[in-house]
N, C-alpha and C. Protein backbone atom coordinates (compact mmCIF):
# COMPACT_ATOMS: atom_id res chain seq x y z
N UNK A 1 108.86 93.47 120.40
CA UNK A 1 108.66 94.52 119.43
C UNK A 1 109.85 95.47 119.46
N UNK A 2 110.54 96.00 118.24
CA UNK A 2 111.51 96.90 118.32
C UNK A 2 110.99 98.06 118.85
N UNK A 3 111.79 99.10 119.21
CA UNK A 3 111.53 100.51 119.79
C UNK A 3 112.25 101.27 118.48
N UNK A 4 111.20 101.87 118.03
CA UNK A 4 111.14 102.80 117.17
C UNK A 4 112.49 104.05 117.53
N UNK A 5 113.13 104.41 116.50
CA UNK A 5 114.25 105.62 117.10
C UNK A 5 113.90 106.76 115.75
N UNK A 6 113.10 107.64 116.09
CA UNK A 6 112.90 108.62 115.24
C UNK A 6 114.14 109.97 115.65
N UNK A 7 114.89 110.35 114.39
CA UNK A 7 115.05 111.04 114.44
C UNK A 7 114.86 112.85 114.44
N UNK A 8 115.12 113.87 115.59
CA UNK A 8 114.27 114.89 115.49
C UNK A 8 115.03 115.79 114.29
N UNK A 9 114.07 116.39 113.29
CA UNK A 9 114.64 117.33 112.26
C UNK A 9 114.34 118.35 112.79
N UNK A 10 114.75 119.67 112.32
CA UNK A 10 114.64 120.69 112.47
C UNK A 10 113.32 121.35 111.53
N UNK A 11 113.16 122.71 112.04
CA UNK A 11 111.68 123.24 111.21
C UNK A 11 112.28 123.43 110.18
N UNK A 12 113.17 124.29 109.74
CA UNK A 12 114.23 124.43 108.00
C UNK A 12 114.00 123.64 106.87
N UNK A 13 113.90 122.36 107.79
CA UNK A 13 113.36 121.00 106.89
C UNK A 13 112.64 121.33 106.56
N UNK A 14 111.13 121.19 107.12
CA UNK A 14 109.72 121.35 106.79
C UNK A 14 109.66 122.34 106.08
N UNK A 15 110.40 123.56 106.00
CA UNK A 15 109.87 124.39 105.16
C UNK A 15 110.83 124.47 103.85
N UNK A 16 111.67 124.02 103.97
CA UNK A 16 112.27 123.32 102.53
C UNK A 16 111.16 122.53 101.62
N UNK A 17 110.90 121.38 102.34
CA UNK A 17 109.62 120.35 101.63
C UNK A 17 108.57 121.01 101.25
N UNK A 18 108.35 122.06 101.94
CA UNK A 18 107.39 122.68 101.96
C UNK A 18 107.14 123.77 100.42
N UNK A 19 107.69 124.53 100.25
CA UNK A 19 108.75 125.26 99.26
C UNK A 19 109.15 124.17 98.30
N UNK A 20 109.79 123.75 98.24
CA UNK A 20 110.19 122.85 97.07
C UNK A 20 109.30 122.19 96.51
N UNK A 21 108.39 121.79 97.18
CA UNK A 21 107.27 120.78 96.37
C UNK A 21 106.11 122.03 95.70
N UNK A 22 105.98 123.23 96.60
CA UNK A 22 105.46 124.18 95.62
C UNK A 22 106.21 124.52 94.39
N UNK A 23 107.41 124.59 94.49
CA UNK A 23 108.31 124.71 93.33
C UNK A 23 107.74 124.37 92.55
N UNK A 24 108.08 122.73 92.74
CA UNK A 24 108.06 121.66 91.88
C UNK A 24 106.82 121.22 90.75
N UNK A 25 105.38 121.86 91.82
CA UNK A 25 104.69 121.53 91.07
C UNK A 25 104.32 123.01 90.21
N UNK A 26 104.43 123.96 90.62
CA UNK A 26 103.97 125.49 89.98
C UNK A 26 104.98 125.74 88.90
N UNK A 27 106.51 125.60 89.34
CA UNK A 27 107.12 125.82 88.06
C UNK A 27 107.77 124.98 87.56
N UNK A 28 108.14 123.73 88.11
CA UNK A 28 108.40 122.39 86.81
C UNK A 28 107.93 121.75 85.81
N UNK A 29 106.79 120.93 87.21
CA UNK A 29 105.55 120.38 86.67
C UNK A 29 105.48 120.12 85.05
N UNK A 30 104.94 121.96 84.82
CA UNK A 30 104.41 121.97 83.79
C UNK A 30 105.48 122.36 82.25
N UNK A 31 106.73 122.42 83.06
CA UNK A 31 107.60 122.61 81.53
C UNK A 31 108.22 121.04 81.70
N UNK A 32 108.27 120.11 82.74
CA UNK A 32 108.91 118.82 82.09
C UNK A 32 108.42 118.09 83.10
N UNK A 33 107.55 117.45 82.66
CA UNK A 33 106.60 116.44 83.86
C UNK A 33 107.72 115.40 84.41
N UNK A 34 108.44 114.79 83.37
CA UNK A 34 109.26 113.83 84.61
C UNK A 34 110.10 114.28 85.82
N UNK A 35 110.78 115.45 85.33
CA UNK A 35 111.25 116.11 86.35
C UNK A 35 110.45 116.62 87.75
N UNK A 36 109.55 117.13 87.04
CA UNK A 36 108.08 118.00 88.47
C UNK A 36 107.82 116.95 88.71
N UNK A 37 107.57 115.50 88.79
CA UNK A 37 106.61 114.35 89.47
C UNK A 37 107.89 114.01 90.01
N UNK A 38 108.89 113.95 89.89
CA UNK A 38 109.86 112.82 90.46
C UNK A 38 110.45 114.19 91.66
N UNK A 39 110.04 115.26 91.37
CA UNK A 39 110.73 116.53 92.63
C UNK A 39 109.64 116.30 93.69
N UNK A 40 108.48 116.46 92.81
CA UNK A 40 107.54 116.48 93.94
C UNK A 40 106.96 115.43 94.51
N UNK A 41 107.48 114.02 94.02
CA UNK A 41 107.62 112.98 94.78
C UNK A 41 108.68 113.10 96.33
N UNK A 42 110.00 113.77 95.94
CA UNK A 42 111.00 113.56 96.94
C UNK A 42 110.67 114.97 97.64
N UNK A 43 110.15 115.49 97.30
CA UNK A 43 109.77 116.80 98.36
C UNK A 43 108.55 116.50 99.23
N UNK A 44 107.44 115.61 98.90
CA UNK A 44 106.60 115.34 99.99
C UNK A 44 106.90 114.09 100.32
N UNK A 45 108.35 113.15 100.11
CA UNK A 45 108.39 111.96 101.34
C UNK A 45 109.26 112.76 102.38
N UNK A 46 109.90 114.38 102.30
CA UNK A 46 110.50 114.85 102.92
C UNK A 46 109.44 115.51 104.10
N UNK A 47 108.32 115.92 103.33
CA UNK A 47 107.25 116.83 104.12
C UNK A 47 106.60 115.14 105.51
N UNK A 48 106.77 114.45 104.74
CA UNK A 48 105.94 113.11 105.50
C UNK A 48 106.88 113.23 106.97
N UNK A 49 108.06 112.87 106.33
CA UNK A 49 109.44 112.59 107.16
C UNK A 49 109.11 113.72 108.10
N UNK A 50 109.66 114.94 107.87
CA UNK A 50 109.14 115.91 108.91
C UNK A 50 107.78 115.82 109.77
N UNK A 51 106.90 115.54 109.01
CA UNK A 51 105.76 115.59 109.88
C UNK A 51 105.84 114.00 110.97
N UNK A 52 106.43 113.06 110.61
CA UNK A 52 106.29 111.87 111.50
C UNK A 52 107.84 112.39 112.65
N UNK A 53 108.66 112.99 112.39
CA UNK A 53 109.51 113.48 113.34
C UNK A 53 108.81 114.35 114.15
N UNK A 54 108.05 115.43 113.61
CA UNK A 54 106.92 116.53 115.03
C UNK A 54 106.57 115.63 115.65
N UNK A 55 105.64 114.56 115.17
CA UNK A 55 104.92 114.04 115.96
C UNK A 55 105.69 112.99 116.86
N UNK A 56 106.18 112.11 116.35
CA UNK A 56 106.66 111.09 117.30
C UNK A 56 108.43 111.30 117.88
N UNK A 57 109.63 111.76 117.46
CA UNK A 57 110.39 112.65 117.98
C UNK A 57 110.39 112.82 119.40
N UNK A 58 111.46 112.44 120.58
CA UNK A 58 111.33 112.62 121.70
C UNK A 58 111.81 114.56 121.59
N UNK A 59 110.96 115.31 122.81
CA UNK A 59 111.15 116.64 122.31
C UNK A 59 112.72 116.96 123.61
N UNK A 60 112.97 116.38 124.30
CA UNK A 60 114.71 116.31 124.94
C UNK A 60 115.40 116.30 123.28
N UNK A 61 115.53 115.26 122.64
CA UNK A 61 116.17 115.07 121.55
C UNK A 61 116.40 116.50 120.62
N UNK A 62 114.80 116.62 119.89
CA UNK A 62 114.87 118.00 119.65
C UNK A 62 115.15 119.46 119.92
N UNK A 63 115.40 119.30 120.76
CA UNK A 63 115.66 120.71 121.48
C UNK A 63 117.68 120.68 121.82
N UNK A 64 117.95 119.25 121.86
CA UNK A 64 119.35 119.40 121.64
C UNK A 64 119.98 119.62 120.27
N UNK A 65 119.43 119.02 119.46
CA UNK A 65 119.51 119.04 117.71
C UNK A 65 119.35 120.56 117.65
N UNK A 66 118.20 121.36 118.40
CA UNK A 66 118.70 122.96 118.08
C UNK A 66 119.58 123.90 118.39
N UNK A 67 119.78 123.34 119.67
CA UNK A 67 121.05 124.33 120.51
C UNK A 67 122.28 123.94 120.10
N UNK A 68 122.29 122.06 119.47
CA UNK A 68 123.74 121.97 118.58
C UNK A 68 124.21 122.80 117.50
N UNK A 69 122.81 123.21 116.34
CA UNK A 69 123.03 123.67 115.46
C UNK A 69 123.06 124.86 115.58
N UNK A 70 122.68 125.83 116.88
CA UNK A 70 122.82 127.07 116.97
C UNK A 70 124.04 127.13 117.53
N UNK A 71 124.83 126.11 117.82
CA UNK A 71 125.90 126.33 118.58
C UNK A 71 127.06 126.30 117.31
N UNK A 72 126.93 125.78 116.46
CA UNK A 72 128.10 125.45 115.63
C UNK A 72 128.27 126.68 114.29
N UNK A 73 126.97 127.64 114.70
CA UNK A 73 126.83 128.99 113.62
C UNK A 73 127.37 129.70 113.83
N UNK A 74 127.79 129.70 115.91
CA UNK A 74 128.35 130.77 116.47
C UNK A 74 130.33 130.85 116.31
């Protein structure tokens, strides 16, 4: 069986997906449906993505992915 390699995202993510797919459906949606279904399609395989990184994500991994990115602001 292969060994799964999930990559860890950051929370920013999640609340991007998070946010955007409210966007998508409150103020697209309803002025141009292909646009709001096809946003808020790619904004909750983003919310999925995040949520299968919390969960399965080694948390060593994650916690370097944060101190990299806090390191490269400084």
């Amino acid at each position: 069986m292969l060994k799964r390699r999930i990559a860890p995202l950051s929370g920013s993510f999640m609340i991007t997906a998070i946010l955007g797919f409210l966007i998508s459906t409150v103020y697209i949606f309803p002025r141009s449906n292909p646009w709001g279904l096809a946003l808020s399609v790619l904004f909750a395989a983003m919310f999925a993505a995040a949520m299968i990184s919390t969960t399965y994500a080694p948390l060593e991994a994650e916690i370097a992915a944060e101190n990299k990115s806090k390191k490269a602001k400084k």
